[in-house]
Protein backbone atom coordinates (compact mmCIF):
# COMPACT_ATOMS: atom_id res chain seq x y z
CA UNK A 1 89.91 101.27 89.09
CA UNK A 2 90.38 99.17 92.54
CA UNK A 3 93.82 99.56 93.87
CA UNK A 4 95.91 97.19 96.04
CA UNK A 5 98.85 97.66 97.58
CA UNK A 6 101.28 94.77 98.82
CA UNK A 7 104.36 95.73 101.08
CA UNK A 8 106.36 93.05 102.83
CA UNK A 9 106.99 94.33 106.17
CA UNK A 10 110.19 96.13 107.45
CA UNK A 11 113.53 93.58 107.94
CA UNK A 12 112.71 92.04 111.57
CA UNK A 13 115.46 91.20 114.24
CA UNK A 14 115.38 86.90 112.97
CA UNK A 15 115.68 88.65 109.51
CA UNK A 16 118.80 90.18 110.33
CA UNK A 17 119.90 87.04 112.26
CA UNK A 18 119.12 85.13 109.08
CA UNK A 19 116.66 82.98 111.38
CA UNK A 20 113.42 80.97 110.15
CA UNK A 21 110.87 83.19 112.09
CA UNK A 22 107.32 81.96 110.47
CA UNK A 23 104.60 82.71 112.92
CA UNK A 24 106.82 83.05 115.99
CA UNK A 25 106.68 86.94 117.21
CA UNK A 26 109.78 89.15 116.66
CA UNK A 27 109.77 93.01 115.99
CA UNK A 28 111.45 94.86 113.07
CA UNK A 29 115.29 95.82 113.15
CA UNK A 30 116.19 99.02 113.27
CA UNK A 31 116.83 99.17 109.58
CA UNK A 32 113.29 97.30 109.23
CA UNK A 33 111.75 100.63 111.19
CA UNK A 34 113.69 102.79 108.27
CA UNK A 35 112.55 100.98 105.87
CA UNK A 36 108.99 100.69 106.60
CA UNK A 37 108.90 104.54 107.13
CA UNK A 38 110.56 104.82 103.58
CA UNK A 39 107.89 102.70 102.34
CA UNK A 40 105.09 105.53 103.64
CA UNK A 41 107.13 108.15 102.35
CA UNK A 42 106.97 106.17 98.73
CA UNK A 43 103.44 105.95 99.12
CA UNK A 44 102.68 109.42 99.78
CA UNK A 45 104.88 110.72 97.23
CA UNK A 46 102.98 108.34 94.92
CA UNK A 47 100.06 109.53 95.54
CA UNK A 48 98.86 106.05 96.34
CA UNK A 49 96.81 106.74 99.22
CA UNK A 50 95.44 103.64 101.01
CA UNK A 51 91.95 103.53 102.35
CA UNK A 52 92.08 100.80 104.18
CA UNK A 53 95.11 98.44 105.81
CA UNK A 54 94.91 94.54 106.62
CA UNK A 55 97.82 93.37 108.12
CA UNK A 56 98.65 89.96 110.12
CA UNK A 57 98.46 89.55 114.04
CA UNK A 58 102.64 90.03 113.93
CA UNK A 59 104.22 92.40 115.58
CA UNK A 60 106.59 92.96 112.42
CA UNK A 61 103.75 93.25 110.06
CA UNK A 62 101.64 95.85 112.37
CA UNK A 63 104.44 97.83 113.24
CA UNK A 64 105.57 98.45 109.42
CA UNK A 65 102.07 99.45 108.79
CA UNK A 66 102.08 101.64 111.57
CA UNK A 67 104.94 103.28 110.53
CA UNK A 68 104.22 103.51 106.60
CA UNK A 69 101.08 105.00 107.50
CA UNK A 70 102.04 107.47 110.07
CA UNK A 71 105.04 109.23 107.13
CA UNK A 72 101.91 108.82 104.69
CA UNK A 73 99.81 110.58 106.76
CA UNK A 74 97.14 107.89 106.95
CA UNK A 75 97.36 107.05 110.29
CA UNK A 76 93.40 107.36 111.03
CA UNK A 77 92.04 104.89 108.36
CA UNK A 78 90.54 101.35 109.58
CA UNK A 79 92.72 98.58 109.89
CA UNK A 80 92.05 95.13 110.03
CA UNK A 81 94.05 91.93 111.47
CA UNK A 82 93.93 88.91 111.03
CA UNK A 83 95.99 85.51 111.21
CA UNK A 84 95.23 84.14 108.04
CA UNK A 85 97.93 87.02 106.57
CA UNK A 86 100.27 85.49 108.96
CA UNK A 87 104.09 84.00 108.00
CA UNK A 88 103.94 80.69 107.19
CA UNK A 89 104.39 78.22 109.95
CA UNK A 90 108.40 76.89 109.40
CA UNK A 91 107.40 74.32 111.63
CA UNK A 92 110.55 72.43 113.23
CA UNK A 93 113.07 75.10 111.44
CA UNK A 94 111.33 77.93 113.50
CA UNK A 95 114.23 79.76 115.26
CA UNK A 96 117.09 77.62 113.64
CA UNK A 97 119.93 79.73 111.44
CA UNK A 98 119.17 79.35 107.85
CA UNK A 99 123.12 78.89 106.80
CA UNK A 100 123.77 75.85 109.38
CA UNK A 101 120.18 74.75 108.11
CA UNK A 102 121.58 74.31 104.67
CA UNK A 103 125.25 73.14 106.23
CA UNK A 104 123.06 70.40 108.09
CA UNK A 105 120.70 69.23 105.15
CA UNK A 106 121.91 69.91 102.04
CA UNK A 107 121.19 72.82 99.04
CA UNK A 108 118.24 70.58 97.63
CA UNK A 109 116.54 69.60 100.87
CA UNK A 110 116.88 73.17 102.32
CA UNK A 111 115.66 75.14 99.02
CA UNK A 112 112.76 72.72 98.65
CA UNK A 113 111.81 73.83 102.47
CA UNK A 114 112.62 77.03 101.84
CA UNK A 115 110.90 77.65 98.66
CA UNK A 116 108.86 74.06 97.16
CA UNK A 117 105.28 74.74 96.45
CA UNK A 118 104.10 71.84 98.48
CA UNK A 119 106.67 70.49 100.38
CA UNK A 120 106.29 71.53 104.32
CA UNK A 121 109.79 71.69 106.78
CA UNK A 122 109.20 69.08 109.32
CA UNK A 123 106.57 69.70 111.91
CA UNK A 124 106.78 71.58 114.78
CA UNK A 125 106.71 69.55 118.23
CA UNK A 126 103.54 71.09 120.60
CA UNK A 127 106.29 71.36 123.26
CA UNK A 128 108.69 73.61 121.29
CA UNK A 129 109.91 76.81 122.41
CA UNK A 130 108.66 78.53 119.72
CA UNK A 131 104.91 76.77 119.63
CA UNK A 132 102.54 79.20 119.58
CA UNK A 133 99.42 77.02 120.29
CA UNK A 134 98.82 78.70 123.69
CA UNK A 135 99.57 82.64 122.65
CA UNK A 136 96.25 84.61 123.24
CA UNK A 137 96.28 85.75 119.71
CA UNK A 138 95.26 81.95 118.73
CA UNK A 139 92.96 81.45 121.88
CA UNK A 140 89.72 81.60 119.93
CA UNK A 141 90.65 79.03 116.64
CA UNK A 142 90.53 75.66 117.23
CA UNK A 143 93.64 73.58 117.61
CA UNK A 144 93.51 72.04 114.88
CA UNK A 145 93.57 75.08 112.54
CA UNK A 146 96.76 76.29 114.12
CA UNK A 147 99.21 74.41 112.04
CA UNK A 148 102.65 72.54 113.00
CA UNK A 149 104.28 73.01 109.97
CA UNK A 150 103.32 74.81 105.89
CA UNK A 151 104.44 75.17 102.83
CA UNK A 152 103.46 77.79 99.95
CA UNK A 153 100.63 75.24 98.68
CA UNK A 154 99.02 75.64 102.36
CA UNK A 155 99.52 79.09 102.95
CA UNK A 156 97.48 79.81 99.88
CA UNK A 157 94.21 77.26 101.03
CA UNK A 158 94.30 79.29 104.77
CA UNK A 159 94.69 82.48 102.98
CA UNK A 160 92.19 82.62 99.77
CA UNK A 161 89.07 82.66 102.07
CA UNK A 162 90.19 86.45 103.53
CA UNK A 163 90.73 87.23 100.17
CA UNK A 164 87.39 86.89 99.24
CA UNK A 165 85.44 87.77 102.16
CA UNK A 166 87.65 90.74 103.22
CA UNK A 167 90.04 92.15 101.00
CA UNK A 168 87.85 91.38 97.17
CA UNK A 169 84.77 93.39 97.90
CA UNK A 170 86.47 96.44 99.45
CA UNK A 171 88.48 96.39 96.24
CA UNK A 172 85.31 95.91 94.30
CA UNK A 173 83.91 98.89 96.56
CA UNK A 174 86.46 101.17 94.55
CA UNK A 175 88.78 101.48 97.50
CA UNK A 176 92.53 101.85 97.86
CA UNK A 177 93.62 98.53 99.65
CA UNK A 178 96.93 97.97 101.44
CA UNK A 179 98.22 94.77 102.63
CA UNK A 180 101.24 94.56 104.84
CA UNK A 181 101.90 91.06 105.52
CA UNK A 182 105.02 88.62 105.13
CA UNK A 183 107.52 87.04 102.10
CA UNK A 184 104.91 83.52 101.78
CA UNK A 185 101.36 85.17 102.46
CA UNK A 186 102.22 87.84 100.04
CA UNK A 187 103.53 85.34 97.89
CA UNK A 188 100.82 83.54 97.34
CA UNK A 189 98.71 86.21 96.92
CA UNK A 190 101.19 87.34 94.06
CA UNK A 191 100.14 83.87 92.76
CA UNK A 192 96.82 83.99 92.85
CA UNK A 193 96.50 87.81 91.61
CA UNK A 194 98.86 86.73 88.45
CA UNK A 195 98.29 83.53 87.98
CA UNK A 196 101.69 82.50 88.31
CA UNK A 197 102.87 78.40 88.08
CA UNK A 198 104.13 76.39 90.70
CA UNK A 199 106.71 75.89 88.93
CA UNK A 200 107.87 79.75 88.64
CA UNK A 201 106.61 80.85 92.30
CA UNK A 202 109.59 78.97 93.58
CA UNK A 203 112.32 81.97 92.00
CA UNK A 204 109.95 85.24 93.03
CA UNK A 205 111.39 86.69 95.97
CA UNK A 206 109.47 90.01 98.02
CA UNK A 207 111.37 92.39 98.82
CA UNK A 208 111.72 93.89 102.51
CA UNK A 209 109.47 97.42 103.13
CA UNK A 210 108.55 97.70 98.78
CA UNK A 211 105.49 98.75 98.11
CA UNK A 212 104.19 96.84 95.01
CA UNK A 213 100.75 98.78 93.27
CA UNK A 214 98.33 96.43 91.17
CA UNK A 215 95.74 98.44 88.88
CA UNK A 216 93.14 95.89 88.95
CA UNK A 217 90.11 95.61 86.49
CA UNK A 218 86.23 95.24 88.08
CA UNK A 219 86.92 91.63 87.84
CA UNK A 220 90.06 92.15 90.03
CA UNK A 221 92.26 90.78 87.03
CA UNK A 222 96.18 92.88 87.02
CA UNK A 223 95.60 95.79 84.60
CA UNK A 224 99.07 97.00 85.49
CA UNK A 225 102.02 96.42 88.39
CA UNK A 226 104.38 98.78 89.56
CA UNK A 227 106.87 98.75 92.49
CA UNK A 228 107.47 102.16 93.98
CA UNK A 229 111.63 102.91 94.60
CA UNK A 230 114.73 103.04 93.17
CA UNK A 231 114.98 100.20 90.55
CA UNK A 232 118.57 99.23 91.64
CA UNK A 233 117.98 99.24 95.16
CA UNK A 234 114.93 96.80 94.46
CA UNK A 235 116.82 94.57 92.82
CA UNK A 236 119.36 94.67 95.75
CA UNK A 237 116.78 94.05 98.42
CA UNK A 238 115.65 91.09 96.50
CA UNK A 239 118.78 89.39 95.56
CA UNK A 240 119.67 89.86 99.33
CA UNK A 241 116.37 87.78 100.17
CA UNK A 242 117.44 85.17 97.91
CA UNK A 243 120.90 85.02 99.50
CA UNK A 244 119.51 83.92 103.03
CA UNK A 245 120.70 80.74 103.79
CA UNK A 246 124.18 80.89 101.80
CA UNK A 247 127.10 79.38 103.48
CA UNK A 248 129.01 82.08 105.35
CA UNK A 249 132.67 82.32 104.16
């Protein structure tokens, strides 16, 4: 039965800063590198032993695999990068704080940002401090496909094609697959896998350094889902995700 695995990497520093970060380059927090060695300690007590890893080209997603495959003692197995798995692009509200966002704008205007299927922040300016269109880990795409600003809607049309000319036939192969990516590419992956509305996608919230198991049929359909960890503190990692952005007292 093919096996994938989908683990939101470790909290990063603009996590803990309660910064839009999208596809600008931070590393995890301290509690991010706990928590992503947690999440290979999970895995190997599980017994879910991955095969083979794709992460993004961020330094927060490659680091949390590192470290979650190091503990699970799967530190030799091929790993694959690549920027469609990437954040999605926050466009003008890279770097800003999330609580003087929502000050600034408004609750409706920042939550449809923040979590609207298909309605994108503003776009990022070329000549931004946090424009990535000349880092070397973009050098080879056109300009073009390097975007200014996303929301979930376009984060799902850049990611499908790596699901199914990567990620689908290794499952199909029978293999264990991991994924260690970010809160809007695994998001809409979660869509996709379970078919989930528009309308619903906007309350479902991943989870900082969770593993989350799909048993998936031959036809990659969700036999079963399972998130490995203490229920409550699940629930608390998640509600804490939704909480970003909430006026500080």
């Amino acid at each position: 039965m093919p096996t994938l695995v989908l683990l939101r990497h470790g909290q990063s520093a603009w996590n803990l800063e309660n910064r839009f970060t999208g596809w600008w380059d931070v590393d995890l927090s301290p509690r991010g590198e706990e928590e992503a060695a947690e999440a290979g300690g999970l895995l190997a007590s599980a017994g879910v032993l991955p095969d083979v890893v794709h992460t993004s080209v961020l330094t927060r997603a490659i680091r949390t695999a590192n470290l979650a495959l190091d503990v699970a003692g799967r530190g030799w197995i091929p790993v694959v990068r690549h920027w469609r798995l990437n954040e999605r692009h926050y466009g003008a509200l890279t770097g800003l704080d999330k609580a003087q966002t929502r000050d600034q704008y408004g609750d409706e205007q920042f939550m449809a940002w923040r979590r609207s299927f298909d309605t994108p922040p503003p776009p990022m300016d070329r000549s931004s401090e946090w424009s990535v269109h000349d880092d070397p880990r973009y050098a080879g795409l056109p300009a073009a496909v390097v975007p200014a600003t996303e929301c979930l809607a376009d984060v799902i049309v850049r990611w499908l094609p790596y699901w199914e000319d990567a990620i689908a036939p290794e499952l199909i192969a029978g293999k264990v697959v991991l994924v260690v990516a970010h809160g809007n590419s695994l998001r809409a992956m979660i869509k996709h896998l379970e078919g989930i509305s528009t309308a619903e996608i906007t309350g479902l919230e991943v989870p900082t350094g969770v593993p989350i198991v799909y048993s998936l049929s031959a036809e990659l359909t969700v036999e079963s889902k399972r998130e490995l960890g203490d229920p409550a503190a699940i629930a608390a990692a998640a509600e804490a995700v939704r909480r970003q952005g909430e006026r500080r007292a």
